[in-house]
N, C-alpha and C. Protein backbone atom coordinates (compact mmCIF):
# COMPACT_ATOMS: atom_id res chain seq x y z
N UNK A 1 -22.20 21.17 -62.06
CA UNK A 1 -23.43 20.62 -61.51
C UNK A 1 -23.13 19.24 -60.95
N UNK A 2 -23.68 18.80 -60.10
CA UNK A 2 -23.64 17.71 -59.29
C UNK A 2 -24.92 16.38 -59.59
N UNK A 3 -24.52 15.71 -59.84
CA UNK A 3 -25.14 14.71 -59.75
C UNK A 3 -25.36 13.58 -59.26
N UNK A 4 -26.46 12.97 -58.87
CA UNK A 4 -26.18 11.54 -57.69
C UNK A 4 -25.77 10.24 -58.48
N UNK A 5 -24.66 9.90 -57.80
CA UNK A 5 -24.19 8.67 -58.81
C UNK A 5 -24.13 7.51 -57.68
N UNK A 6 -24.31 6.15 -57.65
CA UNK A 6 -23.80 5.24 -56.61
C UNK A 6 -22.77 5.13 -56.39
N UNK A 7 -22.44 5.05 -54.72
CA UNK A 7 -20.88 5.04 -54.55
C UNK A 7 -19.91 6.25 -54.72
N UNK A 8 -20.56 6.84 -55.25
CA UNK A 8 -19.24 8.40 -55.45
C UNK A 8 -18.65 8.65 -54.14
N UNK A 9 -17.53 9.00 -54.38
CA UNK A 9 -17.15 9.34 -53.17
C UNK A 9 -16.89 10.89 -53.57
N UNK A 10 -17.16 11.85 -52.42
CA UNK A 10 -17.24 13.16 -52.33
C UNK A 10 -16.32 14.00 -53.63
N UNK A 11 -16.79 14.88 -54.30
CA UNK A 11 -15.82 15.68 -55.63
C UNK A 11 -14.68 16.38 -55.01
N UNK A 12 -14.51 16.23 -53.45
CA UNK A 12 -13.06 16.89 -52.81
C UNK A 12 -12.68 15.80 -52.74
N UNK A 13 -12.74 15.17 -52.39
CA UNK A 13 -11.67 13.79 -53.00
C UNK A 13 -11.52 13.18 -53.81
N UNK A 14 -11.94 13.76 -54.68
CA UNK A 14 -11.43 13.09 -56.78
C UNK A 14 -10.31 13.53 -56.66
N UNK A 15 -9.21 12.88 -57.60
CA UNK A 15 -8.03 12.93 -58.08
C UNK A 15 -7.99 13.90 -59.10
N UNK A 16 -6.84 15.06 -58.85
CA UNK A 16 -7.24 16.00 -60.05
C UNK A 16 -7.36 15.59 -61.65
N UNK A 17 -7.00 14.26 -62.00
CA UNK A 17 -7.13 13.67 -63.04
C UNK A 17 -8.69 13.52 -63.74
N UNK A 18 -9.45 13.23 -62.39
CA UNK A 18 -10.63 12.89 -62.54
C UNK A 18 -11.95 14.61 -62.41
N UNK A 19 -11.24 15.40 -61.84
CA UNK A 19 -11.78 16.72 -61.83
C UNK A 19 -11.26 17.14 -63.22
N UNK A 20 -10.40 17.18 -63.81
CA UNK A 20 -10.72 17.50 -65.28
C UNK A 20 -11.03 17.41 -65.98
N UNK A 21 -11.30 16.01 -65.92
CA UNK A 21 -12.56 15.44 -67.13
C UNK A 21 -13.79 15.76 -67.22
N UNK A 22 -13.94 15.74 -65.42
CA UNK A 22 -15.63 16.24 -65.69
C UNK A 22 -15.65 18.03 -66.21
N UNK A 23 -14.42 18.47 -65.47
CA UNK A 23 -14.54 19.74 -65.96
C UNK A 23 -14.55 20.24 -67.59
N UNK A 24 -14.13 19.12 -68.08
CA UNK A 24 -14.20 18.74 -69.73
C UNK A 24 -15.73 18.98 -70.09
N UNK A 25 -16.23 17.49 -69.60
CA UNK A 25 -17.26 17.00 -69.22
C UNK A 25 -17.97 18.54 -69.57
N UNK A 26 -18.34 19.29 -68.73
CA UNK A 26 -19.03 20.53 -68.38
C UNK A 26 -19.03 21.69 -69.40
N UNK A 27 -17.59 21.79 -69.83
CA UNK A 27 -17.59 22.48 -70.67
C UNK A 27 -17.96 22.04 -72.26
N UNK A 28 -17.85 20.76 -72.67
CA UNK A 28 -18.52 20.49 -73.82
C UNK A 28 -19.46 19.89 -73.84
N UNK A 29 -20.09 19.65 -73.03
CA UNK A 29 -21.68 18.89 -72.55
C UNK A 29 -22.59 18.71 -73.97
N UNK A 30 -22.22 20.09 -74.88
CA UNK A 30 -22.92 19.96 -76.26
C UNK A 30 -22.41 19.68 -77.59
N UNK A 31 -20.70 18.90 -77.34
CA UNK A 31 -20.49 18.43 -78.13
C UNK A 31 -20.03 16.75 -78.06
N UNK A 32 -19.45 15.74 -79.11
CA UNK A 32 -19.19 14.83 -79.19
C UNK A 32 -17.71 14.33 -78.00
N UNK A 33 -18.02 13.62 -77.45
CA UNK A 33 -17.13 13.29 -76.17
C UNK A 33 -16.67 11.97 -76.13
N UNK A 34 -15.58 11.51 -76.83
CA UNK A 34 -15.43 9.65 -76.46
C UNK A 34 -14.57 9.20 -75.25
N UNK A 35 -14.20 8.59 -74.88
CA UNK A 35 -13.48 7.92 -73.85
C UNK A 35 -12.17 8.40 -74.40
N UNK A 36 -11.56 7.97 -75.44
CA UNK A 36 -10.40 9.02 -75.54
C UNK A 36 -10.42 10.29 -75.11
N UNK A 37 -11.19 10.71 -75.55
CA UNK A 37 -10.75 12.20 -75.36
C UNK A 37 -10.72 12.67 -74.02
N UNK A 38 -11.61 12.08 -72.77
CA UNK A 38 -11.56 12.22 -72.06
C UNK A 38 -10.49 11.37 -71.46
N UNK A 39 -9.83 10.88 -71.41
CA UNK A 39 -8.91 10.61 -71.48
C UNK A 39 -7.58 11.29 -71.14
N UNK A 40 -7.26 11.88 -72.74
CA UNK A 40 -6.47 12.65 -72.77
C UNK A 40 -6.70 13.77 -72.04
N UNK A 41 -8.31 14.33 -71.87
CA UNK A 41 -8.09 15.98 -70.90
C UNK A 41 -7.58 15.42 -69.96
N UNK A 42 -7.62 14.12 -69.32
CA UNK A 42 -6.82 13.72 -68.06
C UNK A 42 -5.50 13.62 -67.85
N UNK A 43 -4.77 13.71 -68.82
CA UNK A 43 -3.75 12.99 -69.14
C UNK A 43 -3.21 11.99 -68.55
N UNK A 44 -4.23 10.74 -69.26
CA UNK A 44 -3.85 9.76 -68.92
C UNK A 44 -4.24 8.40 -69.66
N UNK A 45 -4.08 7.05 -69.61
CA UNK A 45 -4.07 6.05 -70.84
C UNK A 45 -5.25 5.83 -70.70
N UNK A 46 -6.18 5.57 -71.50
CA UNK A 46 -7.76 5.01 -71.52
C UNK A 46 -8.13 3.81 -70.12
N UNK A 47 -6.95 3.31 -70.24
CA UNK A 47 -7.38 2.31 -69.08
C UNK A 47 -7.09 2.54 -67.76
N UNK A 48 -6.04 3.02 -67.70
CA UNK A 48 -5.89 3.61 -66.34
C UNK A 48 -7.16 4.65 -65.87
N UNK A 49 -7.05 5.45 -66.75
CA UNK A 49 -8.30 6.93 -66.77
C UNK A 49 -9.98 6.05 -66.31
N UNK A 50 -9.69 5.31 -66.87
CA UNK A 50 -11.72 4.83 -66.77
C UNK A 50 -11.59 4.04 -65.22
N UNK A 51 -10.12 3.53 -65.07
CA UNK A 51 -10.15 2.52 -63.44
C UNK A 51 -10.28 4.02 -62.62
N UNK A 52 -9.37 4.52 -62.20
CA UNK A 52 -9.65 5.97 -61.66
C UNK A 52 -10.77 6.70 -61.78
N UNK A 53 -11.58 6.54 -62.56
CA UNK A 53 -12.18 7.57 -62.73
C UNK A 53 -14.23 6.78 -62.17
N UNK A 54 -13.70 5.41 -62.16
CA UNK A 54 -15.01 4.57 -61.75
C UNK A 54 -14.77 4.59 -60.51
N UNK A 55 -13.35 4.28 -59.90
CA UNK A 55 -13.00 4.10 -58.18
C UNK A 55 -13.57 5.58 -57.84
N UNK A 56 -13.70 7.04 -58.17
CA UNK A 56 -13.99 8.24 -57.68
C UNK A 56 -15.41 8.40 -57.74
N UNK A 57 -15.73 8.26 -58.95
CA UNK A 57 -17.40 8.18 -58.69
C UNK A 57 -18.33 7.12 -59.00
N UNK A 58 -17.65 5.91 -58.40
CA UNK A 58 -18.46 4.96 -59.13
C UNK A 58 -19.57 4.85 -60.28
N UNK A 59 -18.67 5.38 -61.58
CA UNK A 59 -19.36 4.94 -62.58
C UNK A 59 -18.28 4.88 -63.53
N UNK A 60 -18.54 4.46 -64.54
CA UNK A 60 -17.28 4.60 -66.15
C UNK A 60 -17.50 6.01 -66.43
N UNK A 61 -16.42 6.91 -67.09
CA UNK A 61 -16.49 7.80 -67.69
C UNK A 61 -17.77 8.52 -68.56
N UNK A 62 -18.32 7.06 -69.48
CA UNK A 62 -19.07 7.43 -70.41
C UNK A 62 -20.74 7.12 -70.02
N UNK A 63 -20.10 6.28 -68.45
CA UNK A 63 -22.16 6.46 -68.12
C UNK A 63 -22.34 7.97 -67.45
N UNK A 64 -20.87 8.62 -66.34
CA UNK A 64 -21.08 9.91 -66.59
C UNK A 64 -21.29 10.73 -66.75
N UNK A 65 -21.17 10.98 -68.34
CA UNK A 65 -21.34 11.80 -69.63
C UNK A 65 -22.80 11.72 -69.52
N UNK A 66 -23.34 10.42 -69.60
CA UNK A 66 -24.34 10.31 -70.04
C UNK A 66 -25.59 10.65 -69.02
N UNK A 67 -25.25 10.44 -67.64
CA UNK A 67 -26.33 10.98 -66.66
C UNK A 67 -25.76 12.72 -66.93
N UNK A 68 -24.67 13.06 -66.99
CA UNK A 68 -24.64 14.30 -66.96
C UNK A 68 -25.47 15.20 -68.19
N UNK A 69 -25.84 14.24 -69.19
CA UNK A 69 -26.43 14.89 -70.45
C UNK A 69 -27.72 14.85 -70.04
N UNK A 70 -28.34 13.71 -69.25
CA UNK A 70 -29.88 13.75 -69.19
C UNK A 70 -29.95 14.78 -67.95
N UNK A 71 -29.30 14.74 -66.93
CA UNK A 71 -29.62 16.19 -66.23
C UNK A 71 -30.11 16.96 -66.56
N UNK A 72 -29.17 17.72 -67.95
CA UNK A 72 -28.76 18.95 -68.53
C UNK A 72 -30.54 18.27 -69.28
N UNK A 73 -30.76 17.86 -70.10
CA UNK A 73 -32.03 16.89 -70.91
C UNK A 73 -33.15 17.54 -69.73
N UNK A 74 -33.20 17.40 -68.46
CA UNK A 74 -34.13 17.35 -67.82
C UNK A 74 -34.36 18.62 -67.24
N UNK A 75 -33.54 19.91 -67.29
CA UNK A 75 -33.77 21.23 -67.65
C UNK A 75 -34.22 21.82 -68.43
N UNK A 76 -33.53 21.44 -69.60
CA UNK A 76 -33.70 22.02 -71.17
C UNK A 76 -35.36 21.56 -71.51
N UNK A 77 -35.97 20.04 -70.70
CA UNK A 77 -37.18 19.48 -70.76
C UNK A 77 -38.36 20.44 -69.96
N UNK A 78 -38.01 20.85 -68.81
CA UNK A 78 -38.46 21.92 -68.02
C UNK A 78 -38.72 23.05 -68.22
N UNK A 79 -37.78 23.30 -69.28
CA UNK A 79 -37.63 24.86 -69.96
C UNK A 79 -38.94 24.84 -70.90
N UNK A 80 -39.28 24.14 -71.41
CA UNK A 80 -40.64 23.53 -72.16
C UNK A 80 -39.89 24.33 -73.35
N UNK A 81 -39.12 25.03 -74.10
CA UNK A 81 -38.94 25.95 -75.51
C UNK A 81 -38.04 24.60 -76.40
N UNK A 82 -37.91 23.82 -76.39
CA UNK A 82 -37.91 22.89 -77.50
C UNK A 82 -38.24 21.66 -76.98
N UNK A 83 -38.33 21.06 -78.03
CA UNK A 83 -39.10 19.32 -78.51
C UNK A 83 -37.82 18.47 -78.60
N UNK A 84 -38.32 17.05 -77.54
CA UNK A 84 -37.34 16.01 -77.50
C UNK A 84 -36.51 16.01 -78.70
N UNK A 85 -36.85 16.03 -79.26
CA UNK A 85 -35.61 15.68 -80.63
C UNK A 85 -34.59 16.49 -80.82
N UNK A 86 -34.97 17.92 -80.73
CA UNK A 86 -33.89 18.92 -80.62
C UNK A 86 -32.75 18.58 -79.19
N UNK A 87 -33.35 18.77 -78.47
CA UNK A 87 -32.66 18.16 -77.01
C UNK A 87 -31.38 17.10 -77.30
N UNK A 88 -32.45 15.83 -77.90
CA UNK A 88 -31.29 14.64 -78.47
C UNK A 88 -30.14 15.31 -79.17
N UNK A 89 -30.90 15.79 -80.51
CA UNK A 89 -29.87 16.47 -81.08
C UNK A 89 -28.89 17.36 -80.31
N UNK A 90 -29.28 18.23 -79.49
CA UNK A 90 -28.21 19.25 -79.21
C UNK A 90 -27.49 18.22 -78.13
N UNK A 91 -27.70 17.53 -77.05
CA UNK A 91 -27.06 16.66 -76.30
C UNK A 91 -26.18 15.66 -77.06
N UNK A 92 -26.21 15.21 -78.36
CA UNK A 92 -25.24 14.61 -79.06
C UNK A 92 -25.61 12.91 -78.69
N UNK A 93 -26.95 12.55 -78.59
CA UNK A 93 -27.41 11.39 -78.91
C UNK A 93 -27.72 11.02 -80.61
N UNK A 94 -27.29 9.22 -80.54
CA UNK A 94 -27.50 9.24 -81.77
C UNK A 94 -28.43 9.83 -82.70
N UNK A 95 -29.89 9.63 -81.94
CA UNK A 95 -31.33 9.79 -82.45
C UNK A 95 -32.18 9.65 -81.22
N UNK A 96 -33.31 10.39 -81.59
CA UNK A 96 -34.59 10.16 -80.65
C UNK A 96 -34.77 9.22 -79.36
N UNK A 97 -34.70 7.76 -80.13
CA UNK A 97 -35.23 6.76 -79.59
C UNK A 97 -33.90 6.46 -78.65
N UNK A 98 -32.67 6.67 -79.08
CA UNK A 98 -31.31 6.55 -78.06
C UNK A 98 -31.57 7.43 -76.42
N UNK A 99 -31.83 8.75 -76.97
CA UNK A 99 -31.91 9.27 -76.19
C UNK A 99 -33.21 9.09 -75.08
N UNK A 100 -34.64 8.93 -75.42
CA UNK A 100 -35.76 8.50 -74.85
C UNK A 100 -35.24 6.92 -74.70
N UNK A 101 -34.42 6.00 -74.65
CA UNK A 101 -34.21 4.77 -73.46
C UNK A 101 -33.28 5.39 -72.93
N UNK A 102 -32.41 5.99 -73.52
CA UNK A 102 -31.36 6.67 -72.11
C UNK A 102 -31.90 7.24 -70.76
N UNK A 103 -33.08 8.23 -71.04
CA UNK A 103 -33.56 8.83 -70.57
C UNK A 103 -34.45 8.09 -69.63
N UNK A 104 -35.41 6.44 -69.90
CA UNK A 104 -35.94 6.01 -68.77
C UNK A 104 -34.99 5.33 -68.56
N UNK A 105 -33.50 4.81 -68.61
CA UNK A 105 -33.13 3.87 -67.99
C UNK A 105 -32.36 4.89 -66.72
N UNK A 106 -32.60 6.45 -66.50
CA UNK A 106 -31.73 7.30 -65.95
C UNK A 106 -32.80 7.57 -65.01
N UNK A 107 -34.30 7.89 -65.44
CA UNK A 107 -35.86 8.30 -64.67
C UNK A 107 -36.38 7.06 -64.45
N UNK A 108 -36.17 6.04 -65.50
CA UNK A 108 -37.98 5.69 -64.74
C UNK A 108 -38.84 5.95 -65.64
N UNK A 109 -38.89 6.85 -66.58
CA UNK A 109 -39.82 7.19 -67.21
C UNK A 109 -39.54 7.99 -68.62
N UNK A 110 -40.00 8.13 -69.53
CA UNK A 110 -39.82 8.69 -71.09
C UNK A 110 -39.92 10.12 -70.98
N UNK A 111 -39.27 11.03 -71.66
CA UNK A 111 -38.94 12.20 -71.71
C UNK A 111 -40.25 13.44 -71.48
N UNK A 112 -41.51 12.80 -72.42
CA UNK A 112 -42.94 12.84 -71.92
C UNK A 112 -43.53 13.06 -70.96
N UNK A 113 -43.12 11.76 -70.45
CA UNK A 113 -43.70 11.12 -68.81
C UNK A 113 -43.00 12.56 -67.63
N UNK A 114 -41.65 12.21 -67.84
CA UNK A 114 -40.63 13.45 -66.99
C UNK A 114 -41.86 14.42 -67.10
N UNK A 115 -41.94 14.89 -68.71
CA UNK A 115 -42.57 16.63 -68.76
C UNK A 115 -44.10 16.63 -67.86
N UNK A 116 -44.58 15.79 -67.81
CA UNK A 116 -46.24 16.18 -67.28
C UNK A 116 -45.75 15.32 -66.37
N UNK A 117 -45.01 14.29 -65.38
CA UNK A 117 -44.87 14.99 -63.99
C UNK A 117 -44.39 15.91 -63.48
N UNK A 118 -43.37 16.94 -63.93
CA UNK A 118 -42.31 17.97 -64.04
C UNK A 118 -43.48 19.20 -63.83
N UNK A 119 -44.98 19.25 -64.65
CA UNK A 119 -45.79 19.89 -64.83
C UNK A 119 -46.68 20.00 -64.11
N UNK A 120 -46.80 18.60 -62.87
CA UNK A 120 -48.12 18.67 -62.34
C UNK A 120 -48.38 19.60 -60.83
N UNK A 121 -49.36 19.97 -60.52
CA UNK A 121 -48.77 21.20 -59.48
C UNK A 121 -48.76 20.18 -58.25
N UNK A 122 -48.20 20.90 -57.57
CA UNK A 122 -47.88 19.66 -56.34
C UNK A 122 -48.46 20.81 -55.03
């Protein structure tokens, strides 16, 4: 899945270093993910990996992760069959309230707010 990030430059021109992570990225979306590890799916040193990997899509690795989780958050929110907290939980936020500021500092608006504009008929 694609997401709008500032500055990215196009996913055909990522470095295959940087296409595996997200492809990491994608495939464990529902479990625990640190900068190491992504990292290593790159094979490459933490610091090098996060310079590369901000020059391709202008962002750090782990903000990323983290728009890539509220995406996934803003489906699973759409889907209306579970309650913010489960969401947090299954997305691998600390708690609730982590995830609802993650979530307006990504919208604009609280996980709530998303659902009943998400809801309103247009």
């Amino acid at each position: 899945m694609d997401i709008a990030l500032p500055q990215a430059r196009p996913r055909a021109t990522w470095p295959a270093a940087v296409v595996r992570a997200v492809d990491f990225i994608e495939a464990h979306l529902y479990e625990p993910i640190d900068a190491g590890t992504l990292a290593d799916a790159a094979c490459m040193s933490r610091f090098h990996f996060a310079r590369v990997f901000r020059t391709a899509t202008g962002v750090s690795p782990m903000e990323y992760l983290r728009h890539r989780r509220i995406a996934q958050a803003e489906l699973l929110l759409r889907e209306g069959r579970r309650k913010v907290i489960q969401i947090a939980s299954d997305l691998c936020f600390f708690d609730q309230s982590h995830f609802v500021r993650s979530f307006r500092q990504v919208n604009g608006c609280t996980p709530s707010g998303y659902v009943a504009r998400a809801c309103e008929p247009r």
